[in-house]
C-alpha atoms as a PDB file:
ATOM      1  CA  UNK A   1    -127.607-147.850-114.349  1.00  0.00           C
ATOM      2  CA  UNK A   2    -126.877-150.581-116.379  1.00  0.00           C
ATOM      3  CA  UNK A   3    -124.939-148.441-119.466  1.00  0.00           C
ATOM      4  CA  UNK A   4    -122.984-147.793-116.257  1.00  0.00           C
ATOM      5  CA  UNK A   5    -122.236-151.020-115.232  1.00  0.00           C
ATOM      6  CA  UNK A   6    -121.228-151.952-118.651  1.00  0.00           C
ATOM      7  CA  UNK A   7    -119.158-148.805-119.190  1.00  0.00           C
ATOM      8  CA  UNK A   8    -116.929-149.708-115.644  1.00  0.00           C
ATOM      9  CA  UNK A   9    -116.755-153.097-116.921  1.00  0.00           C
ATOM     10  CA  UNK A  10    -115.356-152.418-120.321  1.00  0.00           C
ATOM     11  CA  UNK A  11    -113.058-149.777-119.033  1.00  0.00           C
ATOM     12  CA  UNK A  12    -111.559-152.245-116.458  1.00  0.00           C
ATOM     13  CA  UNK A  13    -110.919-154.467-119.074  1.00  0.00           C
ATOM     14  CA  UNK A  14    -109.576-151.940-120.822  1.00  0.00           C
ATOM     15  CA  UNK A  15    -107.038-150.928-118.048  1.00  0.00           C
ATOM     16  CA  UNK A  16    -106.536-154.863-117.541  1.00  0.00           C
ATOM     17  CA  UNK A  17    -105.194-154.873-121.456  1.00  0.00           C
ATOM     18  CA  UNK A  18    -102.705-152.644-120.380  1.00  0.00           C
ATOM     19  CA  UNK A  19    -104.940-149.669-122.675  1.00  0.00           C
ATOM     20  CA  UNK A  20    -104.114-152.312-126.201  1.00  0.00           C
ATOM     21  CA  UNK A  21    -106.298-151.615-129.423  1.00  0.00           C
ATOM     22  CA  UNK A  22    -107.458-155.049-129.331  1.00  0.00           C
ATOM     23  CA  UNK A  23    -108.372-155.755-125.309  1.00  0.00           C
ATOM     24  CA  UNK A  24    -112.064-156.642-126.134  1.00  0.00           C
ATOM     25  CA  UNK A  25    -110.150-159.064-128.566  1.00  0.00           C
ATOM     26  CA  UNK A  26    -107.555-160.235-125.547  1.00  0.00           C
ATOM     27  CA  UNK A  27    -110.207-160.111-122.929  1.00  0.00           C
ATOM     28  CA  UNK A  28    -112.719-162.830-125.344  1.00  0.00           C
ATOM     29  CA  UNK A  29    -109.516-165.192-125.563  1.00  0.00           C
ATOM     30  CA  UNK A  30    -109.128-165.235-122.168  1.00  0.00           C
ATOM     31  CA  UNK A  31    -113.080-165.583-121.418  1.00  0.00           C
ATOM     32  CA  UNK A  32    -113.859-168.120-124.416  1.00  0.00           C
ATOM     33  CA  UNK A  33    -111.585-170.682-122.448  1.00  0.00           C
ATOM     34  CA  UNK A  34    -112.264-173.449-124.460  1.00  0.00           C
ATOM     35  CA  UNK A  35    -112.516-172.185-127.515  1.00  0.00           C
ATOM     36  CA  UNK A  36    -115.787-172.823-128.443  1.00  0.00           C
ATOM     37  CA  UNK A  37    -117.073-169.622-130.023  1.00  0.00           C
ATOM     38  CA  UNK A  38    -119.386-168.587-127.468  1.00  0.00           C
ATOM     39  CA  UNK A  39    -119.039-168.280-123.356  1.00  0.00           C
ATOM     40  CA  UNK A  40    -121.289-170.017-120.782  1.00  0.00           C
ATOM     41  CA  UNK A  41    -122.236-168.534-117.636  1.00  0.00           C
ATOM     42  CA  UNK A  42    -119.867-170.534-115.749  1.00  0.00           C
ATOM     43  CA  UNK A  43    -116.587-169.538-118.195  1.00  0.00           C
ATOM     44  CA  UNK A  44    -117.644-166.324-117.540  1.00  0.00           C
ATOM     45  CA  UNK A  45    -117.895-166.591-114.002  1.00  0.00           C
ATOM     46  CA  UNK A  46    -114.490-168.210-113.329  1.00  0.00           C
ATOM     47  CA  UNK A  47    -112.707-165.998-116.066  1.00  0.00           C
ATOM     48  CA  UNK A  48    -114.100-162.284-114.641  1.00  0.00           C
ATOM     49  CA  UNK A  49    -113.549-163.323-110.699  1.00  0.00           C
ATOM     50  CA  UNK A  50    -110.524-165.236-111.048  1.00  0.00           C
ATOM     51  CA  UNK A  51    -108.416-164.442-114.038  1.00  0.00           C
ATOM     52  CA  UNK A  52    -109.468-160.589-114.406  1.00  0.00           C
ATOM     53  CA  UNK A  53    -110.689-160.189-110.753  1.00  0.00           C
ATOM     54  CA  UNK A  54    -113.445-158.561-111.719  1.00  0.00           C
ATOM     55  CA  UNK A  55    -115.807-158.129-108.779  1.00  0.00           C
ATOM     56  CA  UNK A  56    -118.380-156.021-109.771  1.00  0.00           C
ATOM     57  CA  UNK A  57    -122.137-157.397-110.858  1.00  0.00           C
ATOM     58  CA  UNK A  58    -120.690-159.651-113.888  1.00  0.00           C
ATOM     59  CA  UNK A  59    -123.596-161.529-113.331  1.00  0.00           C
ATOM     60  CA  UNK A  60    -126.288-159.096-114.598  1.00  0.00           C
ATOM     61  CA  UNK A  61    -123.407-157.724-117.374  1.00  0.00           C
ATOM     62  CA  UNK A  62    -123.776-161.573-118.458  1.00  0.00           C
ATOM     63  CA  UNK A  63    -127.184-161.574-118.756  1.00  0.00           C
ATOM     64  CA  UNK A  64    -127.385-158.211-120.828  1.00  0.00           C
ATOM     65  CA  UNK A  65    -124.979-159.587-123.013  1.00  0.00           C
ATOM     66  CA  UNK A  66    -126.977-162.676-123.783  1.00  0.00           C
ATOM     67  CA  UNK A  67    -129.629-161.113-125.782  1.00  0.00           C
ATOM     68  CA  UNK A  68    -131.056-164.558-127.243  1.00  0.00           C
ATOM     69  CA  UNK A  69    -131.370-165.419-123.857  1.00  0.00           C
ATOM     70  CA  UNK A  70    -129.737-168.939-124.628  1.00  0.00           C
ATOM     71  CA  UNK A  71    -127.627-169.251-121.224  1.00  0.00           C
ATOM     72  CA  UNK A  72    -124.322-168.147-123.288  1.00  0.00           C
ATOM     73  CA  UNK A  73    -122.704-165.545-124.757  1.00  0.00           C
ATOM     74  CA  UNK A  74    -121.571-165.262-128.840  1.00  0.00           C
ATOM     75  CA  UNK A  75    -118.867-162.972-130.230  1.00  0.00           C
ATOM     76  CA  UNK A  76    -121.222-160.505-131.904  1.00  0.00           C
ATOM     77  CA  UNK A  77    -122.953-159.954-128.168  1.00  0.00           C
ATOM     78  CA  UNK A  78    -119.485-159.823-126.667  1.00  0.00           C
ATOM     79  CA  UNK A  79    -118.744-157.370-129.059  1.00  0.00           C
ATOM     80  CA  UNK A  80    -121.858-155.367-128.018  1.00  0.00           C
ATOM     81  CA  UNK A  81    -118.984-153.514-125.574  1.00  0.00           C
ATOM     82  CA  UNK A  82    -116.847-152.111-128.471  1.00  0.00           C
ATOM     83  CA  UNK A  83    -119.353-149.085-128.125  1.00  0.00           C
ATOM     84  CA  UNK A  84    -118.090-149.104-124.749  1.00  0.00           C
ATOM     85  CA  UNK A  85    -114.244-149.538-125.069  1.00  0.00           C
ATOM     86  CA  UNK A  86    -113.997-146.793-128.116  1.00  0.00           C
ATOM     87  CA  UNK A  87    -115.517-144.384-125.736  1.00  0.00           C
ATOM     88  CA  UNK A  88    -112.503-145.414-123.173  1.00  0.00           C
ATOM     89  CA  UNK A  89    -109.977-144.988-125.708  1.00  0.00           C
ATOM     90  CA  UNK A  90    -111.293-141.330-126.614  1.00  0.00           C
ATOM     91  CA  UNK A  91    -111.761-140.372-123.033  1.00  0.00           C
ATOM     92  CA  UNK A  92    -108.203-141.636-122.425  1.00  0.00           C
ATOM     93  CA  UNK A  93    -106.913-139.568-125.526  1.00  0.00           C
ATOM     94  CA  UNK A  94    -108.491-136.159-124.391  1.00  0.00           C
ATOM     95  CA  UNK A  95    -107.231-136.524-120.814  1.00  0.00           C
ATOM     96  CA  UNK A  96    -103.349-137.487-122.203  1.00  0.00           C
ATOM     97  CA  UNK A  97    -104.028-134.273-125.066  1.00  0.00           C
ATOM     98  CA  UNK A  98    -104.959-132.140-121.712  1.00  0.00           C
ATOM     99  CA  UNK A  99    -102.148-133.231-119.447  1.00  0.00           C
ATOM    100  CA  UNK A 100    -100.300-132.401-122.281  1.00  0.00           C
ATOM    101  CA  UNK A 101    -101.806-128.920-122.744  1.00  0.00           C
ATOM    102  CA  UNK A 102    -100.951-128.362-119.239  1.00  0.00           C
ATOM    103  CA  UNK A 103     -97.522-129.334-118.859  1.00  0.00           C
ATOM    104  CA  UNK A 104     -96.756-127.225-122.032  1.00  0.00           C
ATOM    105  CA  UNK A 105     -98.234-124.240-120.552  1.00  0.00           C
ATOM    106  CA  UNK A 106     -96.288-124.944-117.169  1.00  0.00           C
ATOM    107  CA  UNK A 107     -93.374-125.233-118.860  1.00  0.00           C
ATOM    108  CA  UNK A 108     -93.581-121.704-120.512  1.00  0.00           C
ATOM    109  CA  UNK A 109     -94.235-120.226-117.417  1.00  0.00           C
ATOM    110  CA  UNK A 110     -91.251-120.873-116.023  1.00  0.00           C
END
């Protein structure tokens, strides 16, 4: 359940970044408010609700991130999701290649 959670998370993102190369990139800019290298619970909180209205358990998705269990969240755990987002982007690929397929084969039926 929790792969889950993270997948639904990254792929909101994702769709948030408007589908960019670099959204996990856009998407720790806009959580690392200030900058400092690393996000606290509460940066996270008021960046996923407010800014990305987010409303799904980004509580426990913090938590997983924050393997050293220090109350924060570095760049190398953020980046713990790129597993995530490059499965988005090749889902996303095969569906386009598909639609593709399809409306090709419409088209030479009529």
């Amino acid at each position: 359940e929790m792969m889950l959670c993270l997948q639904e998370f990254v792929w909101f993102m994702a769709r948030f970044f408007d589908c960019h190369p670099d959204s996990l990139e856009r998407a720790w800019e806009l959580l690392d408010a200030d900058g400092s290298g690393s996000i606290s619970f509460d940066e996270w909180h008021d960046a996923v609700t407010k800014q990305l209205q987010y409303f799904g358990p980004s509580k426990i998705i913090f938590k997983y991130l924050d393997k050293d269990d220090e109350g924060n969240v570095s760049l190398d755990e953020f980046l713990y999701l790129k597993t995530f987002f490059d499965e988005f982007i090749e889902t996303t690929q095969k569906t386009v290649r598909a639609r593709r397929g399809a409306l090709k084969t419409n088209q030479k039926m009529a």
